[in-house]
Structures are given as C-alpha cells and as structure tokens.
PDB file of N, CA and C in Angstrom:
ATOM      1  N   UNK A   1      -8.884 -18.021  -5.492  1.00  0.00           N
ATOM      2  CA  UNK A   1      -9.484 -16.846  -4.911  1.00  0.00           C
ATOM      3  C   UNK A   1     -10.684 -17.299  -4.082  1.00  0.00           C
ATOM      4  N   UNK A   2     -10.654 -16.385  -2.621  1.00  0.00           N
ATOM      5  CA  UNK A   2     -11.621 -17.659  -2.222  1.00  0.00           C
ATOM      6  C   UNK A   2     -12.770 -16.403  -1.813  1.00  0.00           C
ATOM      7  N   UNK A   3     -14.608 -17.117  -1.477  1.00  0.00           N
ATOM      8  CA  UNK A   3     -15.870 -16.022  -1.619  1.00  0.00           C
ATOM      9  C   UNK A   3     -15.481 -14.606  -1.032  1.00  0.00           C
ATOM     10  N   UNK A   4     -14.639 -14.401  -0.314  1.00  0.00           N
ATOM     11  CA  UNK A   4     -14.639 -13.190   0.367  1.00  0.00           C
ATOM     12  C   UNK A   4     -13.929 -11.875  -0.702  1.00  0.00           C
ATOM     13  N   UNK A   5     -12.763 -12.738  -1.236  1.00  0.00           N
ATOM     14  CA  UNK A   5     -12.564 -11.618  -2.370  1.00  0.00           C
ATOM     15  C   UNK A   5     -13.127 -11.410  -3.377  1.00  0.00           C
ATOM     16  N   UNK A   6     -14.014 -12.539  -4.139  1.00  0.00           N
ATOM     17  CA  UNK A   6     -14.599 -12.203  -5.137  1.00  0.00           C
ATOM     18  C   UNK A   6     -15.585 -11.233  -4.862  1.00  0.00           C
ATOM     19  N   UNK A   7     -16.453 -11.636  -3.517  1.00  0.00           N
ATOM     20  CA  UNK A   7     -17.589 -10.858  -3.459  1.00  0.00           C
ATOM     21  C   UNK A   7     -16.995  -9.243  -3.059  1.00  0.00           C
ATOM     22  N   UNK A   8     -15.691  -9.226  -2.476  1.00  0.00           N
ATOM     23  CA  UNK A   8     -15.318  -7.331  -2.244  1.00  0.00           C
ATOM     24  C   UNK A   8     -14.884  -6.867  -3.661  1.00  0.00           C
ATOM     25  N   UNK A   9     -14.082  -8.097  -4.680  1.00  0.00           N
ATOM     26  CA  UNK A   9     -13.766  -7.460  -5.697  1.00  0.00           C
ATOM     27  C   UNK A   9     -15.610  -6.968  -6.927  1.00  0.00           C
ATOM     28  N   UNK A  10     -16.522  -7.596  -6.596  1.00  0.00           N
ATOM     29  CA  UNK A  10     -17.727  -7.502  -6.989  1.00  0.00           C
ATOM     30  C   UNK A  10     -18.385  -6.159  -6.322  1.00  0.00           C
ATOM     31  N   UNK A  11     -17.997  -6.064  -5.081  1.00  0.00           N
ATOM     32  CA  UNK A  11     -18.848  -4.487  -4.873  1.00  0.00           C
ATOM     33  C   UNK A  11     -18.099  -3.822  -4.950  1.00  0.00           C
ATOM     34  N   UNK A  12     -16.982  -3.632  -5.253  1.00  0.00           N
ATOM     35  CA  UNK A  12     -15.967  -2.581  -5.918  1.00  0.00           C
ATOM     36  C   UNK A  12     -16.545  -1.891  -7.560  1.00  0.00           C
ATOM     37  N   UNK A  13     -16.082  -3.127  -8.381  1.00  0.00           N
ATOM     38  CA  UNK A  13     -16.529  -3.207  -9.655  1.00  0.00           C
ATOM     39  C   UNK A  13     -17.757  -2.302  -9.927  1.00  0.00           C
ATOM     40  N   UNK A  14     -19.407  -2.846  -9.036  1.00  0.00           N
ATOM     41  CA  UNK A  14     -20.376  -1.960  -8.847  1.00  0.00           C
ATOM     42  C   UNK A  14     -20.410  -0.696  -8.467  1.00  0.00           C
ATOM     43  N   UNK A  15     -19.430  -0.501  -7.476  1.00  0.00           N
ATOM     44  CA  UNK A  15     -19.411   0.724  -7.235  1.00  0.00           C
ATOM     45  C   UNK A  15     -18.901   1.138  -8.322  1.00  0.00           C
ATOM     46  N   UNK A  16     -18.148   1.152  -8.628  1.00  0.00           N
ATOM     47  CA  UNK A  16     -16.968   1.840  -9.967  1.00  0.00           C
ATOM     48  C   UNK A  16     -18.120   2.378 -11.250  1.00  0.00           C
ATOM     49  N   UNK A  17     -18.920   1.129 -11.536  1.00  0.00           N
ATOM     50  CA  UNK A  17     -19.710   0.854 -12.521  1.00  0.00           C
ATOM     51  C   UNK A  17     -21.116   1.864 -12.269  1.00  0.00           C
ATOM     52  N   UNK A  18     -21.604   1.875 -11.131  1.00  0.00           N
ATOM     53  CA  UNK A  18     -22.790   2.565 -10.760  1.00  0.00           C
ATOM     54  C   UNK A  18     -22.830   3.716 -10.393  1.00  0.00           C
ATOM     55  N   UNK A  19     -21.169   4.284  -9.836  1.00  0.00           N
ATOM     56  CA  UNK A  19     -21.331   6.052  -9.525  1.00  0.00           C
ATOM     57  C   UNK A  19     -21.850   6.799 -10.803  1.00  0.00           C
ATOM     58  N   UNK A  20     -22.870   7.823 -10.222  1.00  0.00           N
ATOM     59  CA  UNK A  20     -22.939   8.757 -11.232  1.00  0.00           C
ATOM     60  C   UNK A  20     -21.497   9.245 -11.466  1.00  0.00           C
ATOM     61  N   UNK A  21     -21.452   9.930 -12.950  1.00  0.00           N
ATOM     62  CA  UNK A  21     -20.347  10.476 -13.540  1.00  0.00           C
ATOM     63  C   UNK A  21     -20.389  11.156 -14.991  1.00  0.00           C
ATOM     64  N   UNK A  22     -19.080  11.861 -15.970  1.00  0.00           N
ATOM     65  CA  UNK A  22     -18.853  11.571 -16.885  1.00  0.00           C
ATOM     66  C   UNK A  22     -19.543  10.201 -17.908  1.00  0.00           C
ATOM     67  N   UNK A  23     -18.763   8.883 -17.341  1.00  0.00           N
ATOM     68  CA  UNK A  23     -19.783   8.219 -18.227  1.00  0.00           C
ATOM     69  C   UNK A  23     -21.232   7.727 -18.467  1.00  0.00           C
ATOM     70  N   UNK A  24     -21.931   7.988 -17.875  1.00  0.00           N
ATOM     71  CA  UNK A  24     -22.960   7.750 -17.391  1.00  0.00           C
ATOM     72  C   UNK A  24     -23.898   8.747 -18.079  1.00  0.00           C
ATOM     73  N   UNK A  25     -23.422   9.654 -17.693  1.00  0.00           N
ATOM     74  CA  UNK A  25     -24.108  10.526 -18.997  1.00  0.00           C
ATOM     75  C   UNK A  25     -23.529  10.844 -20.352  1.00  0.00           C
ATOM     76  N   UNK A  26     -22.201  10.500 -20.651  1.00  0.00           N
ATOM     77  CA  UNK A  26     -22.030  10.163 -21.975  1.00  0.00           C
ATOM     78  C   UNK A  26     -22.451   8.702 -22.681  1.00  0.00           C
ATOM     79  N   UNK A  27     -23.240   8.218 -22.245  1.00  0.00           N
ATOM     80  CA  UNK A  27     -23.966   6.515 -22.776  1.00  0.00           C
ATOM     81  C   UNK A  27     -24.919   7.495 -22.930  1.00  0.00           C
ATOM     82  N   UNK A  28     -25.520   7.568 -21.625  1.00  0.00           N
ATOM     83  CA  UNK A  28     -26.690   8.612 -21.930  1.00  0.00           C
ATOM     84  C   UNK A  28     -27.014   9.484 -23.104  1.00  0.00           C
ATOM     85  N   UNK A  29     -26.154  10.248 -23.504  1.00  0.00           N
ATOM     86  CA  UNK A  29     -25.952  11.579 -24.740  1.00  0.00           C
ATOM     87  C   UNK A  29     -26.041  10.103 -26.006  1.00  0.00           C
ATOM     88  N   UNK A  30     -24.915   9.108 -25.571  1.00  0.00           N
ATOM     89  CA  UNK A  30     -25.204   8.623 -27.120  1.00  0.00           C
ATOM     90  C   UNK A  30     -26.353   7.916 -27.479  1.00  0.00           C
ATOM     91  N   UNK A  31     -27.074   7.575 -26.068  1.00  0.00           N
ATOM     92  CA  UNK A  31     -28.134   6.861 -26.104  1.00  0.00           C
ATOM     93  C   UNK A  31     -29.679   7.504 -27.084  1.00  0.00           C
ATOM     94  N   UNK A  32     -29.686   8.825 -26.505  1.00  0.00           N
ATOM     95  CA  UNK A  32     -30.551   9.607 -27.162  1.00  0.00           C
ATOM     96  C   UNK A  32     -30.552  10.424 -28.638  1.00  0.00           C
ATOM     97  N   UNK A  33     -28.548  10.481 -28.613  1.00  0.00           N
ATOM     98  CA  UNK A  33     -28.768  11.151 -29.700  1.00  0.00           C
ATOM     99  C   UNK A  33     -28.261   9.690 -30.979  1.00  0.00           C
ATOM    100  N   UNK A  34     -27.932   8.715 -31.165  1.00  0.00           N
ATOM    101  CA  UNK A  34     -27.410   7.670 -31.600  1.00  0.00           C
ATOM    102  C   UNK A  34     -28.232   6.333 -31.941  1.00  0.00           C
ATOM    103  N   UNK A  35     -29.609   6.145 -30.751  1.00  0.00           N
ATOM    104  CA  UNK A  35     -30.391   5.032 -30.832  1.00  0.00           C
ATOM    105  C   UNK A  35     -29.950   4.267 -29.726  1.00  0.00           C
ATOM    106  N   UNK A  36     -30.631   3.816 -29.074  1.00  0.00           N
ATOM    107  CA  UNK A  36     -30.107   2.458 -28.137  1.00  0.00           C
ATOM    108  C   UNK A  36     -29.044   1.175 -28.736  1.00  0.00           C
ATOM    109  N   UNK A  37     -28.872   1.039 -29.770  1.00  0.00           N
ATOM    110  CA  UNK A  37     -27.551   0.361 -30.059  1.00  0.00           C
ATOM    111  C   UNK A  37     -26.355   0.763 -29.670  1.00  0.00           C
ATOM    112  N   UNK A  38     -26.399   2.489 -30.005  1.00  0.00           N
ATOM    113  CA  UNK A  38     -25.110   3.117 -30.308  1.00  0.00           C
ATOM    114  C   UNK A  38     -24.557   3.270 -28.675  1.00  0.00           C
ATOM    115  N   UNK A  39     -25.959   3.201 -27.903  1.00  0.00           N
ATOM    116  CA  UNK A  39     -25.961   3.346 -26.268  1.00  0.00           C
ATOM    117  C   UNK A  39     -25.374   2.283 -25.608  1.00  0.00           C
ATOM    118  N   UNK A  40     -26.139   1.301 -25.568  1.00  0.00           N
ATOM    119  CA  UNK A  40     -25.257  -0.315 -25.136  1.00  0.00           C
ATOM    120  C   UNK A  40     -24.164  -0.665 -25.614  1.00  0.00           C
ATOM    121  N   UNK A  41     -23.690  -0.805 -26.493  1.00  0.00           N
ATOM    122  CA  UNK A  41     -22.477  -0.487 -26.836  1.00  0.00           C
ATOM    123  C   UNK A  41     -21.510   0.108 -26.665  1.00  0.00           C
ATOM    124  N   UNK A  42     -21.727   1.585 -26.387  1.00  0.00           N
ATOM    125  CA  UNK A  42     -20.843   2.316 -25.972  1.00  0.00           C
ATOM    126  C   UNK A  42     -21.015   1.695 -23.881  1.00  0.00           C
ATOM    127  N   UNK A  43     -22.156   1.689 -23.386  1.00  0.00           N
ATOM    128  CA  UNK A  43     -21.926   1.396 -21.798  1.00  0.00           C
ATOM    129  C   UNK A  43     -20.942   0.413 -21.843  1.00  0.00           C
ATOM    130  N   UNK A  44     -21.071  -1.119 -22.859  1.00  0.00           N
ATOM    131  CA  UNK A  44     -20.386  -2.255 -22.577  1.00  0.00           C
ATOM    132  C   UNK A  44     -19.059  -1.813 -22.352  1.00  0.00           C
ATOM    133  N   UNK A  45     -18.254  -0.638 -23.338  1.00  0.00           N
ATOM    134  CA  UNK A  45     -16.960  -0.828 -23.814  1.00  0.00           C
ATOM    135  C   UNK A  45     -16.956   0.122 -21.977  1.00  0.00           C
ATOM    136  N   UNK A  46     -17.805   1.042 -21.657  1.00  0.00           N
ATOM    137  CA  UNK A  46     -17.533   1.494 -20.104  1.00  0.00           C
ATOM    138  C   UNK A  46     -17.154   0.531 -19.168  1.00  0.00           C
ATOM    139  N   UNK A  47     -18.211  -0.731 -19.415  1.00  0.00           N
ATOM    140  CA  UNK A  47     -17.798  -1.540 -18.444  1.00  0.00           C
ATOM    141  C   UNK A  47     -16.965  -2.124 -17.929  1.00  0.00           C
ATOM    142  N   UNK A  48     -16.418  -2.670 -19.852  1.00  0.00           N
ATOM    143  CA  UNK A  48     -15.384  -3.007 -19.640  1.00  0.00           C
ATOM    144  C   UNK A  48     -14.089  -2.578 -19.495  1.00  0.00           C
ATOM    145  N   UNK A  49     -13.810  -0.997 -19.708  1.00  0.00           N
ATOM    146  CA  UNK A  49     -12.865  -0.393 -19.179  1.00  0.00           C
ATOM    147  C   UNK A  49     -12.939  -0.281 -17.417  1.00  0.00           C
ATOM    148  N   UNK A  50     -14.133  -0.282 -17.049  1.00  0.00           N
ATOM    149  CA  UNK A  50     -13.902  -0.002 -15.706  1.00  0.00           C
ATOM    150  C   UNK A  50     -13.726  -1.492 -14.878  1.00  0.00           C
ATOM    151  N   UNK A  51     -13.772  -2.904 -15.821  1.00  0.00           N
ATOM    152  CA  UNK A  51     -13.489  -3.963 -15.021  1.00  0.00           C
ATOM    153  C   UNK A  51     -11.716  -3.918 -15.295  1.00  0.00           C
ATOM    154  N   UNK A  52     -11.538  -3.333 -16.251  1.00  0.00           N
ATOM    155  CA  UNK A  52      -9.947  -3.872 -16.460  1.00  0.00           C
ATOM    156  C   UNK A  52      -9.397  -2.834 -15.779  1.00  0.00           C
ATOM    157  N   UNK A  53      -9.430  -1.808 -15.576  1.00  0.00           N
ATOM    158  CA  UNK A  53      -9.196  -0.726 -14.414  1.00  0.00           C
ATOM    159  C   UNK A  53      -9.402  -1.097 -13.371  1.00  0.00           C
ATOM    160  N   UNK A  54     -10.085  -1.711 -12.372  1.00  0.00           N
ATOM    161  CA  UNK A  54     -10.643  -2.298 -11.193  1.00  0.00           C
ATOM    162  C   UNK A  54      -9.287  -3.331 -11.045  1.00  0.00           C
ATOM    163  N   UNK A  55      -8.739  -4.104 -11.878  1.00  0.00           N
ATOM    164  CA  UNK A  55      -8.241  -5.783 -11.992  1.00  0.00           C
ATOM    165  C   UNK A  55      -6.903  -5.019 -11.823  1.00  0.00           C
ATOM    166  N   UNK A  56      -6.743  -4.337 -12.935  1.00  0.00           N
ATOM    167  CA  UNK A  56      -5.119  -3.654 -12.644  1.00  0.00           C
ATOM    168  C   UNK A  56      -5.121  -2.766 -11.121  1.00  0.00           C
ATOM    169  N   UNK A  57      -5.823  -2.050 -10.878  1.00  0.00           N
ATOM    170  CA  UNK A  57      -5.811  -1.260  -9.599  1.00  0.00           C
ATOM    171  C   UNK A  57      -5.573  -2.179  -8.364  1.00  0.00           C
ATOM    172  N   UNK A  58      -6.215  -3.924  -8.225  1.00  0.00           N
ATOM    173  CA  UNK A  58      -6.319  -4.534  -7.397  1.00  0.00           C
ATOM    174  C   UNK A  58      -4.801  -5.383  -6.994  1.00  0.00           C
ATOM    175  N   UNK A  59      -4.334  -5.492  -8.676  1.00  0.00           N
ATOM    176  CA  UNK A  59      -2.991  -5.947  -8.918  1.00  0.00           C
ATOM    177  C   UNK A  59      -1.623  -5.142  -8.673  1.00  0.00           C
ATOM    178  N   UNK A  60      -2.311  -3.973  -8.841  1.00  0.00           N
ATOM    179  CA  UNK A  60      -1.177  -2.652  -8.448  1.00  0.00           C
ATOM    180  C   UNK A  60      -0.925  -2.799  -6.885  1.00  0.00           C
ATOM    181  N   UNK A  61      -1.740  -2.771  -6.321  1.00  0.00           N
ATOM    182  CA  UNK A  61      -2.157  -2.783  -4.825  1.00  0.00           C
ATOM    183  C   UNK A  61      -1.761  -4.181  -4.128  1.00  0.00           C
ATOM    184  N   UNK A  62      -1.733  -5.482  -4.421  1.00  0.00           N
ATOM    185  CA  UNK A  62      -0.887  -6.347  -4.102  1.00  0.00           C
ATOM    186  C   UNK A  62       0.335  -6.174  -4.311  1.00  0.00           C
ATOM    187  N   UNK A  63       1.248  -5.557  -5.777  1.00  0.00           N
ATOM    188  CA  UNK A  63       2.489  -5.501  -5.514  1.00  0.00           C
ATOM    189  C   UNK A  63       2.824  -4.771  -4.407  1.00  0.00           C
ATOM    190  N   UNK A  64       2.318  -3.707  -4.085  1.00  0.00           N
ATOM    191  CA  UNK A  64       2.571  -3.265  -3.350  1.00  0.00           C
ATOM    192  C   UNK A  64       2.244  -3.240  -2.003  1.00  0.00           C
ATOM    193  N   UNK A  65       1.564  -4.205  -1.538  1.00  0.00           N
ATOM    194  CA  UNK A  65       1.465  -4.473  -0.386  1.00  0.00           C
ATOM    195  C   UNK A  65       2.650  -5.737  -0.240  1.00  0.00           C
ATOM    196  N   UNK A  66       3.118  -6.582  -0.881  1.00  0.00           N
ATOM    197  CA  UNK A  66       3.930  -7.582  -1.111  1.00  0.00           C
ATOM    198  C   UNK A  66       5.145  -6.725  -0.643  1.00  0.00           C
ATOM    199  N   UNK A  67       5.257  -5.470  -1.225  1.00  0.00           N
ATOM    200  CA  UNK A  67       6.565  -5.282  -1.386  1.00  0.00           C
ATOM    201  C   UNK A  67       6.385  -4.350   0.608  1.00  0.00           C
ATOM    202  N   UNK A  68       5.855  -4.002   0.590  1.00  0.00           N
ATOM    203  CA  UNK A  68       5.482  -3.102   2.113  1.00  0.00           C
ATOM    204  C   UNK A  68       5.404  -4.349   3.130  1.00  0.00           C
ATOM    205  N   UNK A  69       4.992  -5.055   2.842  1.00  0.00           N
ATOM    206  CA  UNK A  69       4.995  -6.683   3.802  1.00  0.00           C
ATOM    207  C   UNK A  69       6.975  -6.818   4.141  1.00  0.00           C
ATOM    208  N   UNK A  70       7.536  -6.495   2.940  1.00  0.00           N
ATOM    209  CA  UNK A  70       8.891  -7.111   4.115  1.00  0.00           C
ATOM    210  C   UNK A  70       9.688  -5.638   4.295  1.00  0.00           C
ATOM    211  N   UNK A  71       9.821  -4.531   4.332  1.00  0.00           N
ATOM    212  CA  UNK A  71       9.684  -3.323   4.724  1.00  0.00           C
ATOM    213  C   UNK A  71       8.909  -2.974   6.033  1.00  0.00           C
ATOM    214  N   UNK A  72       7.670  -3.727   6.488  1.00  0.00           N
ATOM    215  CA  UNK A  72       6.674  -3.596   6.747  1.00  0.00           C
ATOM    216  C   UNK A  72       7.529  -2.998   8.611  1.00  0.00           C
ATOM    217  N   UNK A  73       8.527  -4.331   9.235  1.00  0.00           N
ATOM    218  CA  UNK A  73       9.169  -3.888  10.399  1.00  0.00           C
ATOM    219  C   UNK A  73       9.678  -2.484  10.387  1.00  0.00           C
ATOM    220  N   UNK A  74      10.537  -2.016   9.139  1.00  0.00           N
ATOM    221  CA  UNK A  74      11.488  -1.116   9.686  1.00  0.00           C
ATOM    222  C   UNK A  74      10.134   0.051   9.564  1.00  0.00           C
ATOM    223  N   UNK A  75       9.401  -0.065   8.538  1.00  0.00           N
ATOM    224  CA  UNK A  75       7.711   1.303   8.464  1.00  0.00           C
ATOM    225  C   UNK A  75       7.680   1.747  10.196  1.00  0.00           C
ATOM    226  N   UNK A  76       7.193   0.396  11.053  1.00  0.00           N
ATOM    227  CA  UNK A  76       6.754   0.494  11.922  1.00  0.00           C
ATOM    228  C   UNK A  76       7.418   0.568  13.223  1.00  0.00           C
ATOM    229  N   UNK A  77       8.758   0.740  12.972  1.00  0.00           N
ATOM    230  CA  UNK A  77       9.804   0.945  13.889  1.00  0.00           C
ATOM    231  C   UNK A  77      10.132   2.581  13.911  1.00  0.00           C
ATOM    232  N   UNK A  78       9.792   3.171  12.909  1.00  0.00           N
ATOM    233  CA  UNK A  78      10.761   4.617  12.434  1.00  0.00           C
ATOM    234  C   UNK A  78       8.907   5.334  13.048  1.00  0.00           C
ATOM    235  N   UNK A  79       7.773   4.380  12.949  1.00  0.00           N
ATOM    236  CA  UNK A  79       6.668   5.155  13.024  1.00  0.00           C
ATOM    237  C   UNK A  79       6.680   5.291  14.549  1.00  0.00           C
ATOM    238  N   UNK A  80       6.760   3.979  15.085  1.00  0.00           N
ATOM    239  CA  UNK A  80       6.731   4.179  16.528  1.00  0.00           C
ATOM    240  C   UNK A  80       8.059   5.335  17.265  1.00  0.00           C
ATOM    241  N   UNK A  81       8.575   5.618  16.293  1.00  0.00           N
ATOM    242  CA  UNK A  81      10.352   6.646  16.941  1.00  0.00           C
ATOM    243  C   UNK A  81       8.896   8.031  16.740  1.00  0.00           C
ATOM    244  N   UNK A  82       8.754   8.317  15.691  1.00  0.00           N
ATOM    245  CA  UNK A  82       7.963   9.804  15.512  1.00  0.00           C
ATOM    246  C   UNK A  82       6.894   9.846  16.585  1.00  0.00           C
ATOM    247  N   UNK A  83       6.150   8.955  16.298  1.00  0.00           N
ATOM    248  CA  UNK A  83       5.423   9.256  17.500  1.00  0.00           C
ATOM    249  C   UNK A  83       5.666   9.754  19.070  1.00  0.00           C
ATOM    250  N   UNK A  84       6.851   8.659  19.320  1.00  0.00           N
ATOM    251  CA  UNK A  84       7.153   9.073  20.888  1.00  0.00           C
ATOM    252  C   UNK A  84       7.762  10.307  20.966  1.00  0.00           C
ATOM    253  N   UNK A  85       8.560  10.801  20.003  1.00  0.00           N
ATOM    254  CA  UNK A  85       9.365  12.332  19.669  1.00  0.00           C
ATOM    255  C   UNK A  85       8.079  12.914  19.807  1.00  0.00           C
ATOM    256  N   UNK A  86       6.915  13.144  19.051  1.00  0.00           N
ATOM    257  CA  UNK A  86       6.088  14.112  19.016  1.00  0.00           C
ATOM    258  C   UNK A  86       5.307  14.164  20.426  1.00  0.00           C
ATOM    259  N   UNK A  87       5.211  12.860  20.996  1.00  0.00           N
ATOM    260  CA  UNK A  87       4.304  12.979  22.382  1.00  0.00           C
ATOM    261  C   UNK A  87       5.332  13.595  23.581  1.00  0.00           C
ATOM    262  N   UNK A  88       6.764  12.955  23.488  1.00  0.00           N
ATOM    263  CA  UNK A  88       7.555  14.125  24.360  1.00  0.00           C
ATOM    264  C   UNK A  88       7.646  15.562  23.771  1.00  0.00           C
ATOM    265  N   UNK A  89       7.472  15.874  22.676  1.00  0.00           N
ATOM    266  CA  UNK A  89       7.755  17.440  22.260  1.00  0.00           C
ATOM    267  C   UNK A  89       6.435  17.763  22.947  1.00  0.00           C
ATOM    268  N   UNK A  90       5.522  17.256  22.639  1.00  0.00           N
ATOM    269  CA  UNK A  90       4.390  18.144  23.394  1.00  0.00           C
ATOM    270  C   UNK A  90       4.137  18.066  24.520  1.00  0.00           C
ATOM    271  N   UNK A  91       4.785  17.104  25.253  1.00  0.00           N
ATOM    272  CA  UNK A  91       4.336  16.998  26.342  1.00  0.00           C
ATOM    273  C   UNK A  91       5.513  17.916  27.378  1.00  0.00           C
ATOM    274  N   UNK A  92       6.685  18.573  26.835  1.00  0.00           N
ATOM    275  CA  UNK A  92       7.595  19.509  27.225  1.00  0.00           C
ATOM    276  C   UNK A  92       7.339  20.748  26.752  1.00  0.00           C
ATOM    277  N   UNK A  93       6.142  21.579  25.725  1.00  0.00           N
ATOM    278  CA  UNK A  93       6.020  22.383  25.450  1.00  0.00           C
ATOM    279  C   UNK A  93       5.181  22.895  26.772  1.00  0.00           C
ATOM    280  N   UNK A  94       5.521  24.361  26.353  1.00  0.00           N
ATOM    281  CA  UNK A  94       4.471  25.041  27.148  1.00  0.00           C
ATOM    282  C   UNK A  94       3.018  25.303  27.058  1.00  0.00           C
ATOM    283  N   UNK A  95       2.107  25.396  27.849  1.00  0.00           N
ATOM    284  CA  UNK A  95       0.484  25.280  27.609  1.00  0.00           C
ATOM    285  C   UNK A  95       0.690  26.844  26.585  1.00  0.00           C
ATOM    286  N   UNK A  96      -0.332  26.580  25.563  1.00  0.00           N
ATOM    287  CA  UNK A  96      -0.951  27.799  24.540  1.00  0.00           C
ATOM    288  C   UNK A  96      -2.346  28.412  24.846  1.00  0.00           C
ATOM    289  N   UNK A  97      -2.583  28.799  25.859  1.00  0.00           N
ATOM    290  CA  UNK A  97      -4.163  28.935  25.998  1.00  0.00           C
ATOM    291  C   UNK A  97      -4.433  30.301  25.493  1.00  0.00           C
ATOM    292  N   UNK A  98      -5.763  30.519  24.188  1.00  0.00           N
ATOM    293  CA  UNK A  98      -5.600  31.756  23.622  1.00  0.00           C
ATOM    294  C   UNK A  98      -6.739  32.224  24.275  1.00  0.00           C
ATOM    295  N   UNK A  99      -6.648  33.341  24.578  1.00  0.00           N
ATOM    296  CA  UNK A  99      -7.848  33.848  25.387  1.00  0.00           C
ATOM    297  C   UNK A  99      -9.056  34.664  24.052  1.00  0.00           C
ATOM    298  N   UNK A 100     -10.324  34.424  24.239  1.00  0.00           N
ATOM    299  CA  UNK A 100     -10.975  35.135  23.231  1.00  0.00           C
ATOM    300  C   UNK A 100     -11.032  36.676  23.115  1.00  0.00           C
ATOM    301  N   UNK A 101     -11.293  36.655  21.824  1.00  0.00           N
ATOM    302  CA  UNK A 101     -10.985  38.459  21.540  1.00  0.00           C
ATOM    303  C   UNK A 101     -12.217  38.773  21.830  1.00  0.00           C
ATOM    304  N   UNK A 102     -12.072  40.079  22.679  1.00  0.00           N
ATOM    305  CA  UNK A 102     -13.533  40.892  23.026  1.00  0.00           C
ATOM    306  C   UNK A 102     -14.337  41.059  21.799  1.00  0.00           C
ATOM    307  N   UNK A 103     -14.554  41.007  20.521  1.00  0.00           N
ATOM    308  CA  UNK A 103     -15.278  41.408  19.465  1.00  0.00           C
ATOM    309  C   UNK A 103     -15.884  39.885  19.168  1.00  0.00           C
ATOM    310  N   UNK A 104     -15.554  38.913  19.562  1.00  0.00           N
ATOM    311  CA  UNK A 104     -16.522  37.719  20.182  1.00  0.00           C
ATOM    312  C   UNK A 104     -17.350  37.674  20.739  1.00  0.00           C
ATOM    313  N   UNK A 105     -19.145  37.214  20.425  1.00  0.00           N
ATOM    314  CA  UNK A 105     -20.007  37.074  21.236  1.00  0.00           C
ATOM    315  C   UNK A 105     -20.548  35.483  21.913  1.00  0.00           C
TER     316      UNK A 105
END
C-alpha cells in the first residue's frame, strides 16, 4: 500500500471517527453517567467498529470496482448511446417557452 492510500484511508477513518453523531454522545452519556472508564472504553470499542467498517467499506468498493473495470467498455458504450439519443431528442423537440403568469411580480 503505498503513502497516498494510507494517508486517504487515514482521513476517511477521521472523518468517520470525528463526525458529530449518535456515538459521540452516547460515550458522552456513558461518560458522565458511568465514570471515565466506562467512557473510554466504550469510545475504543466505537473506534474500533468504525475502523473495521471503514476496511470492509474500502474492500467492498475494490470488488467492485475490479468487477466494473472489465464491464467498464460495454458501461461506457450503452452511456455514450443515451446520451446522443437524449441530445437528438432534444434537439428535435419543440422550444417550451412558458410565459409568466400575470399574478407574478
């Protein structure tokens, strides 16, 4: 893995880890009502759900870019057909110009 992914998979993680949320204030709740043990503890097991969530999400997302990589021609063959259909449909439609309603100022 080379610096560029670690460091995007690192501000991911942070982000994930640092949005306000749900957990954030449930550490919080246990923090105050539990003692600061019961608090760190409970953040760690956050953390670490949200690194192993992050790792699978990143892994989900390669299969599937793997698998869209040899698919990837015919995606962009059927995309380029819609497009040109939609730029001749509109470009054979008739102009729509709506005129404003008098109760407009």
């Amino acid at each position: 893995m080379d610096l560029q992914t670690v460091l995007t998979f690192s501000l991911a993680f942070f982000v994930f880890a640092a949005s306000p949320g749900p957990d954030n204030l449930t550490i919080l709740s246990k923090t105050v009502s539990s003692g600061p043990a019961h608090g760190v503890a409970y953040g760690v097991g956050v953390v670490c759900s949200i690194f192993l969530f992050v790792i699978f999400a990143a892994i989900g997302f390669n299969a599937i870019a793997q698998y869209m990589n040899e698919n990837l021609r015919l995606i962009q063959y059927v995309g380029a057909i819609y497009l040109i259909y939609t730029g001749v449909t509109m470009w054979r439609s008739k102009p729509n110009i709506e005129r404003p309603h008098k109760g407009y100022r």
